[in-house]
Structure formats: C-alpha cells, structure tokens
PDB file of N, CA and C in Angstrom:
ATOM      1  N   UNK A   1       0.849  -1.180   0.000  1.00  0.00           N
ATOM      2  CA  UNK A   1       0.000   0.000   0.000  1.00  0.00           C
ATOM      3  C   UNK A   1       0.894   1.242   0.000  1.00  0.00           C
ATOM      4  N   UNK A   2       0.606   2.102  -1.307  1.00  0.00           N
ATOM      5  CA  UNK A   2       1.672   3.299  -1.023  1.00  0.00           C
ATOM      6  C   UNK A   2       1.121   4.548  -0.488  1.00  0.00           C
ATOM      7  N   UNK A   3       1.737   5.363   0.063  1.00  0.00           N
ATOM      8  CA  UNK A   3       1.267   6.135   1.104  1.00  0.00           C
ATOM      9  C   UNK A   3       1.008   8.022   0.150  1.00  0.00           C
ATOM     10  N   UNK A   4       0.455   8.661   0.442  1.00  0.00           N
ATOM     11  CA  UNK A   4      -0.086  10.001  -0.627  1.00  0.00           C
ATOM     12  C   UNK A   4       1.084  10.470  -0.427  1.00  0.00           C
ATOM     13  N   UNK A   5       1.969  10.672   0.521  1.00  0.00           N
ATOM     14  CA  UNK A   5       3.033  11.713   1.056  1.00  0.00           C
ATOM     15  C   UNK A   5       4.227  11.376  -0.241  1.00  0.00           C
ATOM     16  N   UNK A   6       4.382  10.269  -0.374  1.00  0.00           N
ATOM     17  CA  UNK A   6       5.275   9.598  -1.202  1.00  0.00           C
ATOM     18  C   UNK A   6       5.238   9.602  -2.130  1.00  0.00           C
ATOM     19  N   UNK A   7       6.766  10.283  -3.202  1.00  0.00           N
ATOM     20  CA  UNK A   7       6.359  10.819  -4.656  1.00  0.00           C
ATOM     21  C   UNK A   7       6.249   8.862  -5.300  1.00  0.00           C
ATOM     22  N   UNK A   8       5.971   9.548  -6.344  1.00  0.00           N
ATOM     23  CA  UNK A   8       5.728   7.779  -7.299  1.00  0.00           C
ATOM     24  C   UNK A   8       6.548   8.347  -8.683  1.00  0.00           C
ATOM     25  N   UNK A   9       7.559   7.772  -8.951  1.00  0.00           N
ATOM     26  CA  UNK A   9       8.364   8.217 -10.096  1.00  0.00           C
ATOM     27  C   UNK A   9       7.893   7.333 -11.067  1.00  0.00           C
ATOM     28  N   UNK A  10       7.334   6.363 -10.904  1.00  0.00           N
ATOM     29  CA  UNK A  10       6.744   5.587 -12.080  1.00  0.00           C
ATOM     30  C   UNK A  10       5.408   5.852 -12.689  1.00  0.00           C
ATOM     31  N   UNK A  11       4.854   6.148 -11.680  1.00  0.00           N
ATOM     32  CA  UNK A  11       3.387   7.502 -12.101  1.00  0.00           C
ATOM     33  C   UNK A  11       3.995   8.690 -13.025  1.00  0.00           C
ATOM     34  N   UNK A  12       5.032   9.780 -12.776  1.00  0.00           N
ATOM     35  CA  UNK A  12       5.302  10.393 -13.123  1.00  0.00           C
ATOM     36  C   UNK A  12       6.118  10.825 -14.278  1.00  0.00           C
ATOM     37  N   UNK A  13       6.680   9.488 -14.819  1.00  0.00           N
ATOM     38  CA  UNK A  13       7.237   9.197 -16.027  1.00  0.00           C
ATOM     39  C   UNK A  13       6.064   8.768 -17.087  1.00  0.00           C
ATOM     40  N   UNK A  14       5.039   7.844 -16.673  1.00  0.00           N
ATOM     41  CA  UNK A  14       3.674   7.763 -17.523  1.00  0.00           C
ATOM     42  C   UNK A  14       3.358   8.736 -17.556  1.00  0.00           C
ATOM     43  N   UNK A  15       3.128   9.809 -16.550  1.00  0.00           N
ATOM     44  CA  UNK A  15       2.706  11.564 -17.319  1.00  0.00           C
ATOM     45  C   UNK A  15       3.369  11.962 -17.956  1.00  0.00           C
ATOM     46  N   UNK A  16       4.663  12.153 -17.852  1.00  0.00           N
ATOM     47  CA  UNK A  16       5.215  12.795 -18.797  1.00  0.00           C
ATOM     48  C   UNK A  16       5.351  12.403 -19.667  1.00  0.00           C
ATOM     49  N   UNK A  17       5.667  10.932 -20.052  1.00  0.00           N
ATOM     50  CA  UNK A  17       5.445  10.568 -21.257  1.00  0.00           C
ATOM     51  C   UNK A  17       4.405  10.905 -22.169  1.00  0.00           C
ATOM     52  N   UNK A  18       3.106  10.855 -21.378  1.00  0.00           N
ATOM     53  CA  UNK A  18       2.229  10.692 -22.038  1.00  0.00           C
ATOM     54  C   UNK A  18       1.483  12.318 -22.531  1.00  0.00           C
ATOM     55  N   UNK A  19       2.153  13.556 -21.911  1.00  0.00           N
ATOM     56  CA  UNK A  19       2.140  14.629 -22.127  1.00  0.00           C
ATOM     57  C   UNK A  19       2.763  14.696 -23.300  1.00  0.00           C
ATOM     58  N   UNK A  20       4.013  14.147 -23.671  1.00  0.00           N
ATOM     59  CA  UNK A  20       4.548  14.599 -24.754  1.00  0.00           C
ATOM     60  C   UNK A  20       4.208  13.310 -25.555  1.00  0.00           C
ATOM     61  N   UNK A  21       3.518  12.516 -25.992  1.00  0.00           N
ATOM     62  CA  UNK A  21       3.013  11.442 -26.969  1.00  0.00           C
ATOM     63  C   UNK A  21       2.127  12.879 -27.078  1.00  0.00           C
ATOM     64  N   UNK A  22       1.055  13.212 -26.619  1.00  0.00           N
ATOM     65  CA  UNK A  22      -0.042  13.721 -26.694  1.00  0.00           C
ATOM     66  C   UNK A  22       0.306  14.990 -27.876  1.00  0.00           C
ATOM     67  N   UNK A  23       1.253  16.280 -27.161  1.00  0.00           N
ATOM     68  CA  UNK A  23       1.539  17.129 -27.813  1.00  0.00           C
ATOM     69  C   UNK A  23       2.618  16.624 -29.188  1.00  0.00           C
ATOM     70  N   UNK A  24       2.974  15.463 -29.297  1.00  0.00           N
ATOM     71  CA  UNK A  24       3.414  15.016 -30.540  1.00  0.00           C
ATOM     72  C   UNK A  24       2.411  14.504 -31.568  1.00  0.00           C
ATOM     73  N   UNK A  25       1.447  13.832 -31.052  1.00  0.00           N
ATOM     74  CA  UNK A  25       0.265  13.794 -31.906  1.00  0.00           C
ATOM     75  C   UNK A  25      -0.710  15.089 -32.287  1.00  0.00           C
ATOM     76  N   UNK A  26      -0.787  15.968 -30.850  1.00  0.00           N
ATOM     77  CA  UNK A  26      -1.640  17.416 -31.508  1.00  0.00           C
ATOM     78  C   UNK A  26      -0.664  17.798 -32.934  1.00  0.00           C
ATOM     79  N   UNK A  27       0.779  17.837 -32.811  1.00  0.00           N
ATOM     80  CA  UNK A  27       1.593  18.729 -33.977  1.00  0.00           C
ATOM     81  C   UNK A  27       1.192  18.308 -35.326  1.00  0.00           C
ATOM     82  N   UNK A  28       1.300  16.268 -34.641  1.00  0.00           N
ATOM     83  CA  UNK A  28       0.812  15.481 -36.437  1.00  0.00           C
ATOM     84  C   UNK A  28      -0.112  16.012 -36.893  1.00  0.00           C
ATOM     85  N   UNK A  29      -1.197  15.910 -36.317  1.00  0.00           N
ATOM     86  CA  UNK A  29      -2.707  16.255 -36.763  1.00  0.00           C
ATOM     87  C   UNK A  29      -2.596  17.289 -37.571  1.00  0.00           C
ATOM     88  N   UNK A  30      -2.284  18.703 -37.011  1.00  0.00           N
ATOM     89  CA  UNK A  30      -2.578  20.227 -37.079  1.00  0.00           C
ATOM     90  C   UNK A  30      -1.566  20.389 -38.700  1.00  0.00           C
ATOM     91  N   UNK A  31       0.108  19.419 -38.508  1.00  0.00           N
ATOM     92  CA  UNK A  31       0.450  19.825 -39.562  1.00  0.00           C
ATOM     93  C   UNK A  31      -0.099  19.083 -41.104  1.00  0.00           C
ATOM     94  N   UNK A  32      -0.282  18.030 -40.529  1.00  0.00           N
ATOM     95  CA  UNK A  32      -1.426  16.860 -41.787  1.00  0.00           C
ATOM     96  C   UNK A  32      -2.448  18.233 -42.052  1.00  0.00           C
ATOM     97  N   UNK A  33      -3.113  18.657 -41.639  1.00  0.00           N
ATOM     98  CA  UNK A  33      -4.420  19.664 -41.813  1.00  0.00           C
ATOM     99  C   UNK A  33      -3.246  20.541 -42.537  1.00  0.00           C
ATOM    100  N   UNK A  34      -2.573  21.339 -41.945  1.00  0.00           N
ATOM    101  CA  UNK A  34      -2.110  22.383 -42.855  1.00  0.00           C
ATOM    102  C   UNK A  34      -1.620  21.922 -43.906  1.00  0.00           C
ATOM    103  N   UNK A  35      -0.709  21.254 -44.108  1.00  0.00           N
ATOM    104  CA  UNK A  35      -0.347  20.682 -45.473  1.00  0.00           C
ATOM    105  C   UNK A  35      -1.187  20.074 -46.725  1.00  0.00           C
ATOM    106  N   UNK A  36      -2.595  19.455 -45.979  1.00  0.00           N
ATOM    107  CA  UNK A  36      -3.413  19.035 -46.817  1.00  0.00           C
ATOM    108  C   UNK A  36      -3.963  20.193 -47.667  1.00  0.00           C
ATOM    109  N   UNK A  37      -3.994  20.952 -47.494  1.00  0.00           N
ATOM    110  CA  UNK A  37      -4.896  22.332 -47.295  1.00  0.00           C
ATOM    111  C   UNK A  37      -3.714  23.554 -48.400  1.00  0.00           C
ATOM    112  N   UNK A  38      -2.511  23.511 -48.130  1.00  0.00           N
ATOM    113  CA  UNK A  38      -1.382  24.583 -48.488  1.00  0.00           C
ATOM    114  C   UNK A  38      -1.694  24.531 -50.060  1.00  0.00           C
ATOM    115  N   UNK A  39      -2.176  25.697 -50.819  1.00  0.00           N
ATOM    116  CA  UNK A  39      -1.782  25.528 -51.872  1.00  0.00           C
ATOM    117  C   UNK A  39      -0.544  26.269 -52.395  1.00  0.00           C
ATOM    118  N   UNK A  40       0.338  26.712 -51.770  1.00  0.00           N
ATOM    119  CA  UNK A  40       1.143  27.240 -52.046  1.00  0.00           C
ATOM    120  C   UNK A  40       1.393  28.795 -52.712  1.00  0.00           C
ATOM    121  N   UNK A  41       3.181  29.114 -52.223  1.00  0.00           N
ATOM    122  CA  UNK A  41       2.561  30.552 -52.774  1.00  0.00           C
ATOM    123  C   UNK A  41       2.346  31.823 -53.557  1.00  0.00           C
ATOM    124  N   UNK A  42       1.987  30.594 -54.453  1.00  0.00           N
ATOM    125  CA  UNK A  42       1.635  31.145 -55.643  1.00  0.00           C
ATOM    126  C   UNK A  42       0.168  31.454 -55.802  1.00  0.00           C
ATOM    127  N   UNK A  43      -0.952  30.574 -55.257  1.00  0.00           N
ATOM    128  CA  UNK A  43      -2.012  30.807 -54.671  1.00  0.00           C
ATOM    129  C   UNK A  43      -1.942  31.983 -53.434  1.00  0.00           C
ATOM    130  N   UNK A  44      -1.063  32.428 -52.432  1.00  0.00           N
ATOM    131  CA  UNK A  44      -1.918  32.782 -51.018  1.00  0.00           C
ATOM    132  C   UNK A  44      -1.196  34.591 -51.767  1.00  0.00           C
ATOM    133  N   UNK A  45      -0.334  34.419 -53.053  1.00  0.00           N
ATOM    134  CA  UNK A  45       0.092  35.552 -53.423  1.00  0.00           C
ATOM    135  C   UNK A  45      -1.058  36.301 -54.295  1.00  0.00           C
ATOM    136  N   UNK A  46      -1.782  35.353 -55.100  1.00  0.00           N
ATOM    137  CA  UNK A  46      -2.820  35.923 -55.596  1.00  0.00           C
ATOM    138  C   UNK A  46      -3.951  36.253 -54.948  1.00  0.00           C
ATOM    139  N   UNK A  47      -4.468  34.936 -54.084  1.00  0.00           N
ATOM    140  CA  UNK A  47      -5.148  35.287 -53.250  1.00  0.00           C
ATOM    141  C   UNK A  47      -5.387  36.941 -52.182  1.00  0.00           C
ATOM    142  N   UNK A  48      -3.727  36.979 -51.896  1.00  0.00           N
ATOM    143  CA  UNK A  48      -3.961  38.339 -50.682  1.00  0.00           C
ATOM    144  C   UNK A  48      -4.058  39.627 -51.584  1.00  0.00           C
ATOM    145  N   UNK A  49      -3.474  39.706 -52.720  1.00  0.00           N
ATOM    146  CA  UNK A  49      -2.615  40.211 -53.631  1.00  0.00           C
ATOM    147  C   UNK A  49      -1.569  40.929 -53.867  1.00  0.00           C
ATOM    148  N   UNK A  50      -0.957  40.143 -52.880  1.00  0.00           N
ATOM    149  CA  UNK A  50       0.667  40.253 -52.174  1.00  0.00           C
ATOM    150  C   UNK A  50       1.504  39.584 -53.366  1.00  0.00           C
ATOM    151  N   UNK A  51       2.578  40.788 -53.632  1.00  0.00           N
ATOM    152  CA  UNK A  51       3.305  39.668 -54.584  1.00  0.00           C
ATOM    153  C   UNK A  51       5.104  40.202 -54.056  1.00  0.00           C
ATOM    154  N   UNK A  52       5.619  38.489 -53.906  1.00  0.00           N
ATOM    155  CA  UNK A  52       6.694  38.818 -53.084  1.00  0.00           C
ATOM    156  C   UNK A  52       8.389  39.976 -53.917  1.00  0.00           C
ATOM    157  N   UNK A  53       7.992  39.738 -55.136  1.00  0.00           N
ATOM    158  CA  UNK A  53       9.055  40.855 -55.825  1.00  0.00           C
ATOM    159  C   UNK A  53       8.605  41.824 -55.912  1.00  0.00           C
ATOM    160  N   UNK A  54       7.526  42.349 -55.855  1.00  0.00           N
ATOM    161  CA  UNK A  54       7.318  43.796 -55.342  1.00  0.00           C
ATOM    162  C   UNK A  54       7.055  44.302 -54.136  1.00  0.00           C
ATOM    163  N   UNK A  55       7.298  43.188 -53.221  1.00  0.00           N
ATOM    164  CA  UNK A  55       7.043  43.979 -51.909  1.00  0.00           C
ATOM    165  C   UNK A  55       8.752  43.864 -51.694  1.00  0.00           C
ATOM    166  N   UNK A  56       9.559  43.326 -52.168  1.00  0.00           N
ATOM    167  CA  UNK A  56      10.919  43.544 -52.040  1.00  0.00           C
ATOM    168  C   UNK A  56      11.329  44.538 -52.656  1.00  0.00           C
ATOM    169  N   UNK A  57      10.948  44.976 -53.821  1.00  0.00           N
ATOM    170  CA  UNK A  57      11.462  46.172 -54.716  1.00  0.00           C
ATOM    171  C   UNK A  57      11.460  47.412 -53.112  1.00  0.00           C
ATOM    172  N   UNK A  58       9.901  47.214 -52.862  1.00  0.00           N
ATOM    173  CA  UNK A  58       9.126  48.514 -52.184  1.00  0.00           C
ATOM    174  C   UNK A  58       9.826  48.323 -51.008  1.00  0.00           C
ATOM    175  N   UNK A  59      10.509  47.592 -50.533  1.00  0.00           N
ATOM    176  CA  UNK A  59      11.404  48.025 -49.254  1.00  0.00           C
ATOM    177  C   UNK A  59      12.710  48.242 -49.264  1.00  0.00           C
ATOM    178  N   UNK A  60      13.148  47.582 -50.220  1.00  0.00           N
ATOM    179  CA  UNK A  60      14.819  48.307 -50.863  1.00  0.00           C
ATOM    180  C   UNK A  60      14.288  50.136 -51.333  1.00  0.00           C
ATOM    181  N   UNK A  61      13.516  50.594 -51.991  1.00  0.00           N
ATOM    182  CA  UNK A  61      13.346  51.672 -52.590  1.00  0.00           C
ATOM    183  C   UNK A  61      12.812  52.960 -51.237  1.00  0.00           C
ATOM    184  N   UNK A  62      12.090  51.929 -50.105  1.00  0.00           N
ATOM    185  CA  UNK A  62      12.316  52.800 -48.609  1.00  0.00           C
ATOM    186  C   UNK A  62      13.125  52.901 -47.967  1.00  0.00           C
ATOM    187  N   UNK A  63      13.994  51.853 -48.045  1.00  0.00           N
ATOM    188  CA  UNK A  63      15.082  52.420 -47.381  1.00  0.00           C
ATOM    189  C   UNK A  63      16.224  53.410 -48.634  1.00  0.00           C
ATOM    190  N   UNK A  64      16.239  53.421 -49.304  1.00  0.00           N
ATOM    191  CA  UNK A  64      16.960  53.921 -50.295  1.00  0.00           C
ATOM    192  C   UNK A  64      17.840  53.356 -50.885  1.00  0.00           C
ATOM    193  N   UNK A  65      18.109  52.173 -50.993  1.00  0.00           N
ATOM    194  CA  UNK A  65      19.084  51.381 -51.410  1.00  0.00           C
ATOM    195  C   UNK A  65      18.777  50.982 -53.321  1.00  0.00           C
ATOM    196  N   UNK A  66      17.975  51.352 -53.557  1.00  0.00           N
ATOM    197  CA  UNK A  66      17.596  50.829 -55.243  1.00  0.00           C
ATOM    198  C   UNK A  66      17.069  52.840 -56.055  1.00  0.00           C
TER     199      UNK A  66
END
C-alpha cells in the first residue's frame, strides 16, 4: 500500500510521457491539416494580392538602397 506523502516516479514518467506522446500527436494532426490544405505561394500571393518581388522592390526603394 503506497502512502499520498510519497512521490511515485513511475506515475510520473507515464505523465510525462504521455504529455509529450499527446503534444506530438496534436503537432501530427494540425500539420497533416495544414499541409493538406497549403496551396502554395503562388495561390496565397494571388489570393492576398501580395506579390513577393514587389514587396521587395518597395522596401529596398524605402530604405533607399535601389
């Protein structure tokens, strides 16, 4: 019979383990979803209508360098 006062290191290695199984499976999930999903960005450039060589021109030309 083990007593409450008394840590249990074998309890406490199943938590932690099982904390980080857990948050290793939330990452799988979330990045499976994002990746399924990414069309890439060539899509999220048209989409926003952000386009990445002119927003580079437009910050070389603020700072004054072009």
């Amino acid at each position: 019979m083990s007593d409450a006062d008394v840590a249990n290191p074998t309890g406490a290695l199943l938590l932690l383990g099982a904390t980080v199984f857990l948050l290793g499976a939330m990452y799988v999930v979330c990045y499976t979803f994002f990746i399924a999903n990414w069309e890439g960005w060539e899509s999220w450039n048209r989409r926003t209508g952000l386009d990445s060589e002119i927003a580079e021109e437009e910050r070389l030309r603020r700072r004054g360098l072009k």
